[in-house]
PDB file of N, CA and C in Angstrom:
ATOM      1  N   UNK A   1      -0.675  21.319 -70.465  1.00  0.00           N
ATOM      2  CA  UNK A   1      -0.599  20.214 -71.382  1.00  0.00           C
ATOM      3  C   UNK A   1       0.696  20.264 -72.194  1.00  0.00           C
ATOM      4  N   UNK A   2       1.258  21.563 -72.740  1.00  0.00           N
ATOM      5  CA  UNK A   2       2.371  22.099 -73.180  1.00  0.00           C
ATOM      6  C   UNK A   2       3.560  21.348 -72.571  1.00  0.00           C
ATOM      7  N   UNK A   3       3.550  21.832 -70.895  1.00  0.00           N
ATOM      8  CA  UNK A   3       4.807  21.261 -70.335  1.00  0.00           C
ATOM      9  C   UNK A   3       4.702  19.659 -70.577  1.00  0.00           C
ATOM     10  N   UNK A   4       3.609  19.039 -69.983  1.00  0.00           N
ATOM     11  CA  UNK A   4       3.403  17.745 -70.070  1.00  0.00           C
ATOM     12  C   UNK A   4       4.679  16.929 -71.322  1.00  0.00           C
ATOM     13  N   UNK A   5       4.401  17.774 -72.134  1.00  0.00           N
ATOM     14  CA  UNK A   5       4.709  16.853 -73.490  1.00  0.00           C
ATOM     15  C   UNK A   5       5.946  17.457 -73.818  1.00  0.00           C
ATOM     16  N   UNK A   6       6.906  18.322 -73.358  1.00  0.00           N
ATOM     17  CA  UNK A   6       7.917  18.497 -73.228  1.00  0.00           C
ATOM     18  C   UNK A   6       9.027  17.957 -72.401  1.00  0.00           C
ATOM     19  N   UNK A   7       8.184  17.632 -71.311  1.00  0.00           N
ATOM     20  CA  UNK A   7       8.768  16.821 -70.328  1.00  0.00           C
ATOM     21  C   UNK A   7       8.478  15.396 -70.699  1.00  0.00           C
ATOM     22  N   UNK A   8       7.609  14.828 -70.900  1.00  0.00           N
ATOM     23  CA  UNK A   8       7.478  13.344 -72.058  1.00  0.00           C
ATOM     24  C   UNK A   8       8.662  13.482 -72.856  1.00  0.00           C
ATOM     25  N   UNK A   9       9.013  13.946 -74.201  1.00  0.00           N
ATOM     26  CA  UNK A   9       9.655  13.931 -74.778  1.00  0.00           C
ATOM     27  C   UNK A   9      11.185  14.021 -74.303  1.00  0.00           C
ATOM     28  N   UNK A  10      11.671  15.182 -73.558  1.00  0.00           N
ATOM     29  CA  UNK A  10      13.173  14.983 -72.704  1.00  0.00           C
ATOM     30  C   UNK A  10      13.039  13.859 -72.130  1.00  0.00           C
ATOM     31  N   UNK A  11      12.331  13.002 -71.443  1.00  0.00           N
ATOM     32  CA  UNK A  11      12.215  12.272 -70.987  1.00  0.00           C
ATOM     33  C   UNK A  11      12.316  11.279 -71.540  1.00  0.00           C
ATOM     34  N   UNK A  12      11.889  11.216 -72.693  1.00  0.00           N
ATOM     35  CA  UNK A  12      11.954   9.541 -74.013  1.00  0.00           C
ATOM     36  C   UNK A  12      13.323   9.722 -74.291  1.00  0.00           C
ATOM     37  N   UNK A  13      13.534  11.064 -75.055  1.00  0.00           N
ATOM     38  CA  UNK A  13      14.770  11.396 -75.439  1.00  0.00           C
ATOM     39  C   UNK A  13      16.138  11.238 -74.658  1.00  0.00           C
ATOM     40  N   UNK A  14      16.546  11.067 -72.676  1.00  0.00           N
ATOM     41  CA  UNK A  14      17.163  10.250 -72.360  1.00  0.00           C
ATOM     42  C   UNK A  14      17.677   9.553 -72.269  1.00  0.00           C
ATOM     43  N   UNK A  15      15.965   8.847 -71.831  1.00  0.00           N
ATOM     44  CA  UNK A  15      15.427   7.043 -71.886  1.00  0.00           C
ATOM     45  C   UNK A  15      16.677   6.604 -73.147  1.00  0.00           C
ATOM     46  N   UNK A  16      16.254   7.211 -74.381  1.00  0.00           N
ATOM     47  CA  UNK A  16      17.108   6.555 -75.828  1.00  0.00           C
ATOM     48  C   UNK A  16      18.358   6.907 -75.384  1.00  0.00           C
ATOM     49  N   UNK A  17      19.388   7.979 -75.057  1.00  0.00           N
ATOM     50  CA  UNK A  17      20.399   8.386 -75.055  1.00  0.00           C
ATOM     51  C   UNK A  17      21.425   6.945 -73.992  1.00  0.00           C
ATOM     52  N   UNK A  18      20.670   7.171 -72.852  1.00  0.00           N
ATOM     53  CA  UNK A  18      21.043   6.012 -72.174  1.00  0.00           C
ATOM     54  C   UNK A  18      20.754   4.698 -72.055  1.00  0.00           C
ATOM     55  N   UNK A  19      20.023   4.618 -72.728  1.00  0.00           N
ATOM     56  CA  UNK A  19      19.946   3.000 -73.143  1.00  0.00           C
ATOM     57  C   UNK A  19      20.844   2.289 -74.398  1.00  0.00           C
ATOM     58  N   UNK A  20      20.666   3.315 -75.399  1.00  0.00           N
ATOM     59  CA  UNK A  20      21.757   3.246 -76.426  1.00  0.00           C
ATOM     60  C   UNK A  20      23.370   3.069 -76.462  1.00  0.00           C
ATOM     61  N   UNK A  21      23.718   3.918 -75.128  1.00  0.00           N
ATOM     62  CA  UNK A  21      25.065   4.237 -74.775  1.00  0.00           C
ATOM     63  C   UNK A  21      25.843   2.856 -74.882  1.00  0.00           C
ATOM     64  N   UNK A  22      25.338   1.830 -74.464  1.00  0.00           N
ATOM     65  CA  UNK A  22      26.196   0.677 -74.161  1.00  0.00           C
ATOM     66  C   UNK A  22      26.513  -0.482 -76.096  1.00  0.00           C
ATOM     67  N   UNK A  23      25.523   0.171 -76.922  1.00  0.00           N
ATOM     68  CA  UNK A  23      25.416  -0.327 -78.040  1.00  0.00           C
ATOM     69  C   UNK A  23      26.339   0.009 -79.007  1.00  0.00           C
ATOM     70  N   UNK A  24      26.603   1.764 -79.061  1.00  0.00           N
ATOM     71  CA  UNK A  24      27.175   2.306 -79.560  1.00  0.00           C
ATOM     72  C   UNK A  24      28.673   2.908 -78.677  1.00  0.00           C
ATOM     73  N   UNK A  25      29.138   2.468 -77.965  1.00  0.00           N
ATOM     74  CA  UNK A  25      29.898   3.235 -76.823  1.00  0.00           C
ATOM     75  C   UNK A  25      31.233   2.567 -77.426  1.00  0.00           C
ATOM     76  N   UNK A  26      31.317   1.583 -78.114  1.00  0.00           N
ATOM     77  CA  UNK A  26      32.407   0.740 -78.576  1.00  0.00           C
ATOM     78  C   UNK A  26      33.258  -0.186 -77.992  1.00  0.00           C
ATOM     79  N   UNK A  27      32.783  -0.215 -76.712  1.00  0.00           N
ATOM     80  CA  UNK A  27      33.738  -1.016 -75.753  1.00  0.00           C
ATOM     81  C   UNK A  27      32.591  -1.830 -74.488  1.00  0.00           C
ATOM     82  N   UNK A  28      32.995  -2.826 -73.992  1.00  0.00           N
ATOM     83  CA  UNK A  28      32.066  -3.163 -73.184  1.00  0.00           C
ATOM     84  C   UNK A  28      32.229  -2.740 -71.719  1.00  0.00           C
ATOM     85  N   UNK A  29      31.513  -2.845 -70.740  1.00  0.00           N
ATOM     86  CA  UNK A  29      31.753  -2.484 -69.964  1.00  0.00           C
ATOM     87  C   UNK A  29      31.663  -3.769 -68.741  1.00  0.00           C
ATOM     88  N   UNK A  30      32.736  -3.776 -67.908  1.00  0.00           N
ATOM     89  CA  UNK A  30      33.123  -4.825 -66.956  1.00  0.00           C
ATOM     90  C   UNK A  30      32.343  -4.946 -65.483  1.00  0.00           C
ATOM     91  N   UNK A  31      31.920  -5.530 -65.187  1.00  0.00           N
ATOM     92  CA  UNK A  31      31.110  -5.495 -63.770  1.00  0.00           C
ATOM     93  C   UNK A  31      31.781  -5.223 -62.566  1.00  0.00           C
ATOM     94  N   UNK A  32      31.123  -5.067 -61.416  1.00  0.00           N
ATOM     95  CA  UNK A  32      31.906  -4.967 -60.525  1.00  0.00           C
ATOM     96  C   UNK A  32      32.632  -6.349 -59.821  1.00  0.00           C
ATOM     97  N   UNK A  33      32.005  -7.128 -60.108  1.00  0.00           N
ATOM     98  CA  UNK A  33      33.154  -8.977 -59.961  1.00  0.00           C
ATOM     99  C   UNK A  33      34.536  -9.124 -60.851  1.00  0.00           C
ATOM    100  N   UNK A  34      34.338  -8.469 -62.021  1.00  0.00           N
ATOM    101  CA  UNK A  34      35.634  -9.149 -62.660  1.00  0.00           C
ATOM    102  C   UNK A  34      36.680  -7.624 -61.873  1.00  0.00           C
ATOM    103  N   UNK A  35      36.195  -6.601 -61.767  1.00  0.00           N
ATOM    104  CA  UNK A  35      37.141  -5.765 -60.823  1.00  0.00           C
ATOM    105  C   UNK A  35      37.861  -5.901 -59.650  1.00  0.00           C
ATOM    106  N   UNK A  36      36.980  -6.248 -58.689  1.00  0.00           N
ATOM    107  CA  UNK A  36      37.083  -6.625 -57.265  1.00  0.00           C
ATOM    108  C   UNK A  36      37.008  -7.766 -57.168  1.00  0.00           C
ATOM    109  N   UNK A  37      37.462  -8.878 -58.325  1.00  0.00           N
ATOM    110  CA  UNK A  37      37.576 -10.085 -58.127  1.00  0.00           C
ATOM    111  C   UNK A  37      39.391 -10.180 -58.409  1.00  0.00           C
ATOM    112  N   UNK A  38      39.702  -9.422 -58.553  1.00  0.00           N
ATOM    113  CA  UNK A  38      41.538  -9.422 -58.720  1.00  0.00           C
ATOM    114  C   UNK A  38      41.999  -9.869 -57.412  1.00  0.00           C
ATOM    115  N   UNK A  39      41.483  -8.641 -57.127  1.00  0.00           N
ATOM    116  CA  UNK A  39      42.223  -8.317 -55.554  1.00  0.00           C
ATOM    117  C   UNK A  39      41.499  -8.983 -54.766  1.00  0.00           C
ATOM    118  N   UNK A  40      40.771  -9.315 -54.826  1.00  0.00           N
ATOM    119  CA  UNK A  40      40.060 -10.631 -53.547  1.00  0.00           C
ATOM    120  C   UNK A  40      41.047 -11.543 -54.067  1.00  0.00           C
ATOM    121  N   UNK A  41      41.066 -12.144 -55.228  1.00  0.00           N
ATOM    122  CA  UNK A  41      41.842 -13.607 -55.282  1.00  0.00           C
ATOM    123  C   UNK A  41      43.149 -13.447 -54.963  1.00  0.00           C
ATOM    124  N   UNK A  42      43.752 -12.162 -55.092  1.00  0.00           N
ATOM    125  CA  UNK A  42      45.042 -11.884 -55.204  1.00  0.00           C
ATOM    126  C   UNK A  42      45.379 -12.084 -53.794  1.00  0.00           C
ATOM    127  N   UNK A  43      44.724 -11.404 -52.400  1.00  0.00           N
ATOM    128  CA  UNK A  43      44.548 -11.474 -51.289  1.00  0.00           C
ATOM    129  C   UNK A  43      44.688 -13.087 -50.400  1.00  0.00           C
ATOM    130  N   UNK A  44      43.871 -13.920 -51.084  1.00  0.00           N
ATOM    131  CA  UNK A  44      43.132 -15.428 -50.901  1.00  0.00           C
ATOM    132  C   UNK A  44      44.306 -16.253 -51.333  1.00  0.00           C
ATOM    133  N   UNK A  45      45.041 -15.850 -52.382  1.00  0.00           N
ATOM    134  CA  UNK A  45      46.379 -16.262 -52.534  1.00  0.00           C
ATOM    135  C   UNK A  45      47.516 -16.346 -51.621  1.00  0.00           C
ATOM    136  N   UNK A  46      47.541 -15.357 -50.971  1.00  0.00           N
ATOM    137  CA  UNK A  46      48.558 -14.974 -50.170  1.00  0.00           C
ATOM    138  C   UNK A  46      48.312 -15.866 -48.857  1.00  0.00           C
ATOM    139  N   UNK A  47      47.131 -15.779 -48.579  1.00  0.00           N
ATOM    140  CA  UNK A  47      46.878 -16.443 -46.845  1.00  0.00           C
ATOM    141  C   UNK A  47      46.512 -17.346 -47.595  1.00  0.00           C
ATOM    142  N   UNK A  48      46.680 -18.273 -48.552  1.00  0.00           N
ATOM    143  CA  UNK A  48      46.703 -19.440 -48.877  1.00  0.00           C
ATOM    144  C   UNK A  48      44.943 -20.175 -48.972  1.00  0.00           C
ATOM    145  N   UNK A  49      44.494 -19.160 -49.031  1.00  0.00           N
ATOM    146  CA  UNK A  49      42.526 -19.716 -49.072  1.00  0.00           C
ATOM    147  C   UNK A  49      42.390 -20.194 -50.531  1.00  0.00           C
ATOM    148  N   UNK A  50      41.557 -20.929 -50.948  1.00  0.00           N
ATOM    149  CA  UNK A  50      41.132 -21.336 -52.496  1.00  0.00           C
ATOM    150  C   UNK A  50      39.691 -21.073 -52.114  1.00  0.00           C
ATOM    151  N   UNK A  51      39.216 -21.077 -53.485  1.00  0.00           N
ATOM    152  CA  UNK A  51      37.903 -21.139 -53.589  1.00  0.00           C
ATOM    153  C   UNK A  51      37.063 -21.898 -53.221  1.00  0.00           C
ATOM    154  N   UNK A  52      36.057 -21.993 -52.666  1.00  0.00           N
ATOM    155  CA  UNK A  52      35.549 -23.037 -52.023  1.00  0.00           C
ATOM    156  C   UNK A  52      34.215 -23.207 -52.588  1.00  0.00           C
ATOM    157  N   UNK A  53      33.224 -24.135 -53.038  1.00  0.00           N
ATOM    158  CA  UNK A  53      31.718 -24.343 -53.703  1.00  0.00           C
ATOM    159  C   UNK A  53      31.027 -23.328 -52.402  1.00  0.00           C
ATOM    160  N   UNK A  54      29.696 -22.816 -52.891  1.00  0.00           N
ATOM    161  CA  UNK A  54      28.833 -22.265 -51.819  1.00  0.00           C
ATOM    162  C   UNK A  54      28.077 -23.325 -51.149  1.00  0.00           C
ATOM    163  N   UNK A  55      28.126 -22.565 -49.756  1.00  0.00           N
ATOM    164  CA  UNK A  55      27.289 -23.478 -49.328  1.00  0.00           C
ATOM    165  C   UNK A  55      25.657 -24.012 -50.008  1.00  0.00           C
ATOM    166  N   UNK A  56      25.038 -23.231 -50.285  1.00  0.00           N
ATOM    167  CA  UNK A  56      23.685 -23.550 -50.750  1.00  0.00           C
ATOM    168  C   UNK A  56      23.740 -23.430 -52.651  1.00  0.00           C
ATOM    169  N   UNK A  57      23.949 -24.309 -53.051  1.00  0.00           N
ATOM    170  CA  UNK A  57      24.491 -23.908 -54.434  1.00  0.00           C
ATOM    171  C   UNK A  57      22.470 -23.667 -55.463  1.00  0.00           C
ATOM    172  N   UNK A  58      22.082 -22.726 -55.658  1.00  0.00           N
ATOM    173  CA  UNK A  58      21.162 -21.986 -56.367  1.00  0.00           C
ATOM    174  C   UNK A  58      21.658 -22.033 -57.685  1.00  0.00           C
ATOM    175  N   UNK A  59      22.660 -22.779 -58.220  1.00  0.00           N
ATOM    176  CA  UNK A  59      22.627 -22.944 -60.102  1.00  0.00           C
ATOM    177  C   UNK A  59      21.884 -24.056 -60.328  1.00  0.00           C
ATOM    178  N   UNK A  60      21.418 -24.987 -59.423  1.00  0.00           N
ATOM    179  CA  UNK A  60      21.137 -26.343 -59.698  1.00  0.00           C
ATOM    180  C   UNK A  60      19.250 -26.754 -60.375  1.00  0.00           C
ATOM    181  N   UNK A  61      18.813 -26.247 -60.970  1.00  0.00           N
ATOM    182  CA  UNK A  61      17.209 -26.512 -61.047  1.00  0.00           C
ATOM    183  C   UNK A  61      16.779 -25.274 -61.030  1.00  0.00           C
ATOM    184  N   UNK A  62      15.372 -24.970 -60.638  1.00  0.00           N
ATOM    185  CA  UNK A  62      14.837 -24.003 -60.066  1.00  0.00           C
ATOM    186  C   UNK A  62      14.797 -23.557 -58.551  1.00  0.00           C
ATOM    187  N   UNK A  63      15.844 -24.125 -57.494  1.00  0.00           N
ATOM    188  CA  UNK A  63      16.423 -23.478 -56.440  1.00  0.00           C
ATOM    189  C   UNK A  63      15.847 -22.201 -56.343  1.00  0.00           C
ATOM    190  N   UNK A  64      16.549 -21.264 -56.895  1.00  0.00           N
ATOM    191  CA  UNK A  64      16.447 -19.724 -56.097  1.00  0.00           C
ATOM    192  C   UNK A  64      15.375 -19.531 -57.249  1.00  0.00           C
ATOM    193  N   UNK A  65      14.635 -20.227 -58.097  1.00  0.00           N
ATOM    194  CA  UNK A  65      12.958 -19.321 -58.528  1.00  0.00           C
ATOM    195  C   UNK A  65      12.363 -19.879 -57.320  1.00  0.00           C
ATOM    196  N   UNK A  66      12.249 -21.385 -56.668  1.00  0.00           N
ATOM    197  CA  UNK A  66      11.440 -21.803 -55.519  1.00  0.00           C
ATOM    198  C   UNK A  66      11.533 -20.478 -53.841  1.00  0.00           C
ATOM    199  N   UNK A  67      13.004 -20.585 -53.832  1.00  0.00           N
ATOM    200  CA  UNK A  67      13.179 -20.142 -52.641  1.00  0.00           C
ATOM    201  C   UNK A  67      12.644 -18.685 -52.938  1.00  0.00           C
ATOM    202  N   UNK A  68      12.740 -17.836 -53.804  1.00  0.00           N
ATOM    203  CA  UNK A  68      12.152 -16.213 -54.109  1.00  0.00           C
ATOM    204  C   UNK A  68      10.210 -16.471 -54.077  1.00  0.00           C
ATOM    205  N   UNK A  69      10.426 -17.579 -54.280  1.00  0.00           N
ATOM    206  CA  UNK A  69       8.499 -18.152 -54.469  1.00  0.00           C
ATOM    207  C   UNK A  69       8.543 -17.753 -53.117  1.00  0.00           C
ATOM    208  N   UNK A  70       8.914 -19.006 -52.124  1.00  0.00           N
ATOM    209  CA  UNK A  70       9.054 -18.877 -50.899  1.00  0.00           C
ATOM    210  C   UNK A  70       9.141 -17.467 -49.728  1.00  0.00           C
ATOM    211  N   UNK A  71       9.407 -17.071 -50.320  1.00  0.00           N
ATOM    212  CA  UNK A  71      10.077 -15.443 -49.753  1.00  0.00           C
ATOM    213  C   UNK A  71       8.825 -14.904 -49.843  1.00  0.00           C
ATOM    214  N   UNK A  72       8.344 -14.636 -51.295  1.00  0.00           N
ATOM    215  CA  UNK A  72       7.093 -13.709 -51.404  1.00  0.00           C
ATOM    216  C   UNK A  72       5.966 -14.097 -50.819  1.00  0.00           C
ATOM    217  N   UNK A  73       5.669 -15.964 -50.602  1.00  0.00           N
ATOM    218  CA  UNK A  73       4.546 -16.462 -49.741  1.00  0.00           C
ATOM    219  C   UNK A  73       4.688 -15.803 -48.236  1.00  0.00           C
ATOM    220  N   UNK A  74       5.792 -16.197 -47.856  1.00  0.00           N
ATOM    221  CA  UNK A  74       5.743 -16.146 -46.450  1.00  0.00           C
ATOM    222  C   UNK A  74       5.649 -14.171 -46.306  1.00  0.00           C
ATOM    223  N   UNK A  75       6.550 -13.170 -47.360  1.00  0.00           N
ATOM    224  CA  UNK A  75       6.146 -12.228 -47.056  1.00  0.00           C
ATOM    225  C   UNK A  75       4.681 -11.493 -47.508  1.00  0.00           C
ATOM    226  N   UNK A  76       3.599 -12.211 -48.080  1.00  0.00           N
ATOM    227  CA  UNK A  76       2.097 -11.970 -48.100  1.00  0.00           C
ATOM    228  C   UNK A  76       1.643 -12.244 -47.237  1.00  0.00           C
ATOM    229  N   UNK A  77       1.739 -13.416 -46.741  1.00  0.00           N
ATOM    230  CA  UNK A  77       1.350 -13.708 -45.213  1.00  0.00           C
ATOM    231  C   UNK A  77       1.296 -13.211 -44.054  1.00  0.00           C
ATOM    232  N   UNK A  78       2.509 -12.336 -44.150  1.00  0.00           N
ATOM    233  CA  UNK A  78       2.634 -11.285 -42.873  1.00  0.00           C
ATOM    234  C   UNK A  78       2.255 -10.104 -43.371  1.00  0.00           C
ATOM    235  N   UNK A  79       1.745  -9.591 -44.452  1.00  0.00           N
ATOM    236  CA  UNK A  79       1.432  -8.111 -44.584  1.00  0.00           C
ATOM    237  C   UNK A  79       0.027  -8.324 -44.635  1.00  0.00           C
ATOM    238  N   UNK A  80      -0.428  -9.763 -45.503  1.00  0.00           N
ATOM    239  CA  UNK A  80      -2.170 -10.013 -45.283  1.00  0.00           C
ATOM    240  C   UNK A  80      -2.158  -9.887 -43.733  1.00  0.00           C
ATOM    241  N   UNK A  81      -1.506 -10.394 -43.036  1.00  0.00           N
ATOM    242  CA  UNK A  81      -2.172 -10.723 -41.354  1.00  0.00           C
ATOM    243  C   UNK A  81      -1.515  -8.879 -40.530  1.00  0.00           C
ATOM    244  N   UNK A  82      -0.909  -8.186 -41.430  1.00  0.00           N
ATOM    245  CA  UNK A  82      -0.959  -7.224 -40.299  1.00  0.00           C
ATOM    246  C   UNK A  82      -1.504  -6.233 -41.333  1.00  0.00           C
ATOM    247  N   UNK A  83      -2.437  -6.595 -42.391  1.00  0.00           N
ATOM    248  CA  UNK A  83      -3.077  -5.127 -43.221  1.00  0.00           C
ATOM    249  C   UNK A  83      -3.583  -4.322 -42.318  1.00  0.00           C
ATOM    250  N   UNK A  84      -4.369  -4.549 -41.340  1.00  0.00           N
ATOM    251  CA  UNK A  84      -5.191  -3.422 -40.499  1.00  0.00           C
ATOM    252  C   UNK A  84      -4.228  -2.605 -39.565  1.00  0.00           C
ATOM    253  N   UNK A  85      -2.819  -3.231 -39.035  1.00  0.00           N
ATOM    254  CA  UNK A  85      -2.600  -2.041 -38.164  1.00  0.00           C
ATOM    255  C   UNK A  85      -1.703  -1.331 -38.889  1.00  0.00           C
ATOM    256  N   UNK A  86      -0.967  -1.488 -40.484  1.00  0.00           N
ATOM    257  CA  UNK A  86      -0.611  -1.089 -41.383  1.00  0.00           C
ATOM    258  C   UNK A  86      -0.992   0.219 -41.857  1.00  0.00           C
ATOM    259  N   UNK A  87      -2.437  -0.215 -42.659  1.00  0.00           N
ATOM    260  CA  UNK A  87      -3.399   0.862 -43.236  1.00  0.00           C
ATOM    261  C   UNK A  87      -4.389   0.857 -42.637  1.00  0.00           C
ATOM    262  N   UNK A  88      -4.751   0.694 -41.290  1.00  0.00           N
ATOM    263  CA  UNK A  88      -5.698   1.329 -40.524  1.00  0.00           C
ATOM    264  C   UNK A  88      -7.264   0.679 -41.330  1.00  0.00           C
ATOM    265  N   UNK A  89      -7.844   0.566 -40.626  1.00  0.00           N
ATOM    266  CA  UNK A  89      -9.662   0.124 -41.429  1.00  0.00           C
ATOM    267  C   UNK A  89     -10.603   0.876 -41.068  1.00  0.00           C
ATOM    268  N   UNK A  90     -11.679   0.458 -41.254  1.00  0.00           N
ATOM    269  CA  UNK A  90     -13.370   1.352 -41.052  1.00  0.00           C
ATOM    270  C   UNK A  90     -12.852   2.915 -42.225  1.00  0.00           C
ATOM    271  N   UNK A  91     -14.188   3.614 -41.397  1.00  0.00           N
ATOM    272  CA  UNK A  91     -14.448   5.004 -42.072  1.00  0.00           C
ATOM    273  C   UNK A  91     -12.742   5.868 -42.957  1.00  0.00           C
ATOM    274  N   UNK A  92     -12.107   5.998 -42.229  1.00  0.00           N
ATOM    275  CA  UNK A  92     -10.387   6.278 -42.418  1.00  0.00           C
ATOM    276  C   UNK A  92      -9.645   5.853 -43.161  1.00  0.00           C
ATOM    277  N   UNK A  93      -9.397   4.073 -42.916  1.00  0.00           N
ATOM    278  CA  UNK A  93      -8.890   3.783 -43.728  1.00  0.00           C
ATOM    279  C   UNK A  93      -9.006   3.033 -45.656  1.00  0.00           C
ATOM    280  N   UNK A  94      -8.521   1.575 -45.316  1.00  0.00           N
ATOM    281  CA  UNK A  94      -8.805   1.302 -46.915  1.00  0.00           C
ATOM    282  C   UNK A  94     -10.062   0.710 -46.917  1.00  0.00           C
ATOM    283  N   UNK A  95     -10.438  -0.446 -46.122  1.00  0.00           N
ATOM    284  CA  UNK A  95     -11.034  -1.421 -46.297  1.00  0.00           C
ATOM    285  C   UNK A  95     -12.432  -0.768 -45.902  1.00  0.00           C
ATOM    286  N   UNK A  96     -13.418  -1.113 -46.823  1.00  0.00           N
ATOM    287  CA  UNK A  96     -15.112  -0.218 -46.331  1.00  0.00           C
ATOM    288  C   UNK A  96     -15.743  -1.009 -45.535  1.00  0.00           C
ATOM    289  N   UNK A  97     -15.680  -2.527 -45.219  1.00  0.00           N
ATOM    290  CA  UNK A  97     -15.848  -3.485 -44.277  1.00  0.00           C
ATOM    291  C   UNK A  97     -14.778  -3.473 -43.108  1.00  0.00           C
ATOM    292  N   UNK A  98     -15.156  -3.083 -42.088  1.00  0.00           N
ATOM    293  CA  UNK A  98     -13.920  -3.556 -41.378  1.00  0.00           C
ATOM    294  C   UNK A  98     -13.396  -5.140 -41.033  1.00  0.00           C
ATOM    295  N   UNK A  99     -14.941  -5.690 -40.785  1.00  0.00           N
ATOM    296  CA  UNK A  99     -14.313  -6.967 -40.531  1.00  0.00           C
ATOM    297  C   UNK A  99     -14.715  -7.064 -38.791  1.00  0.00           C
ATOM    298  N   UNK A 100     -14.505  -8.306 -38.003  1.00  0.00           N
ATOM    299  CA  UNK A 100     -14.673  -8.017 -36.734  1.00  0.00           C
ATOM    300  C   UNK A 100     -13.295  -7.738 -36.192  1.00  0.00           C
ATOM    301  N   UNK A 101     -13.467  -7.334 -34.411  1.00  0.00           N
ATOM    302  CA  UNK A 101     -12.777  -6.403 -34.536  1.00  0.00           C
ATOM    303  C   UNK A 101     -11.614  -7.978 -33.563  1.00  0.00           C
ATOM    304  N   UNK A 102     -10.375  -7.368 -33.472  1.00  0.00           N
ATOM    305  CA  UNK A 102      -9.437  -8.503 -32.793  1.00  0.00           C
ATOM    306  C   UNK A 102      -8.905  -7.903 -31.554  1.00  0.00           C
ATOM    307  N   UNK A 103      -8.487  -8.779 -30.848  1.00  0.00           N
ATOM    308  CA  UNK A 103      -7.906  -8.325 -29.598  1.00  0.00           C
ATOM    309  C   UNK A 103      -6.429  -9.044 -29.183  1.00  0.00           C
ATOM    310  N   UNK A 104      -5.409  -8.284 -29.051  1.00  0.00           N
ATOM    311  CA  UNK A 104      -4.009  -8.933 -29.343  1.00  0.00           C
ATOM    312  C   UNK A 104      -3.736  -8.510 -28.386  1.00  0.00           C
TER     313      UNK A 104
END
């Protein structure tokens, strides 16, 4: 129980150290786009490319909350329809019903 709560505590105590860092650190810190966005444009310059709109532009509405909707339907769908050869059923596995049985 001892260790437990020693290891809790280093553990909170971290958690704060590095979460804090960016508050108190005095300077901000730059992403990896405004870095590697030099030298891409700098590059795109040269062979004469400009920027071009994306094809599927996701700033417009709820776009990419629909399409991530989308994603997670269609990926429930395939893990509901292959739960059994996944995690196995009857006595073994999860399900205490198996269900009838299928033939593929």
């Amino acid at each position: 129980m001892r260790k437990n709560r020693v290891f809790l505590a280093l553990l909170a105590g971290l958690a704060m150290l590095f979460l804090s860092a960016p508050f108190f650190g005095g300077r901000e810190f730059t992403g990896m786009d405004e870095r590697t966005g030099l030298v891409v444009e700098r590059y795109a310059q040269e062979v004469g490319v400009g920027e071009r709109p994306p094809l599927i532009n996701t700033d417009r509405g709820d776009l990419l909350l629909f399409l991530f909707a989308l994603s997670g339907l269609a990926a429930g769908f395939y893990l509901g329809h292959q739960w059994r050869d996944l995690f196995g059923s009857g006595k073994g596995g999860f399900s205490a019903n198996p269900g009838p049985e299928r033939d593929y």
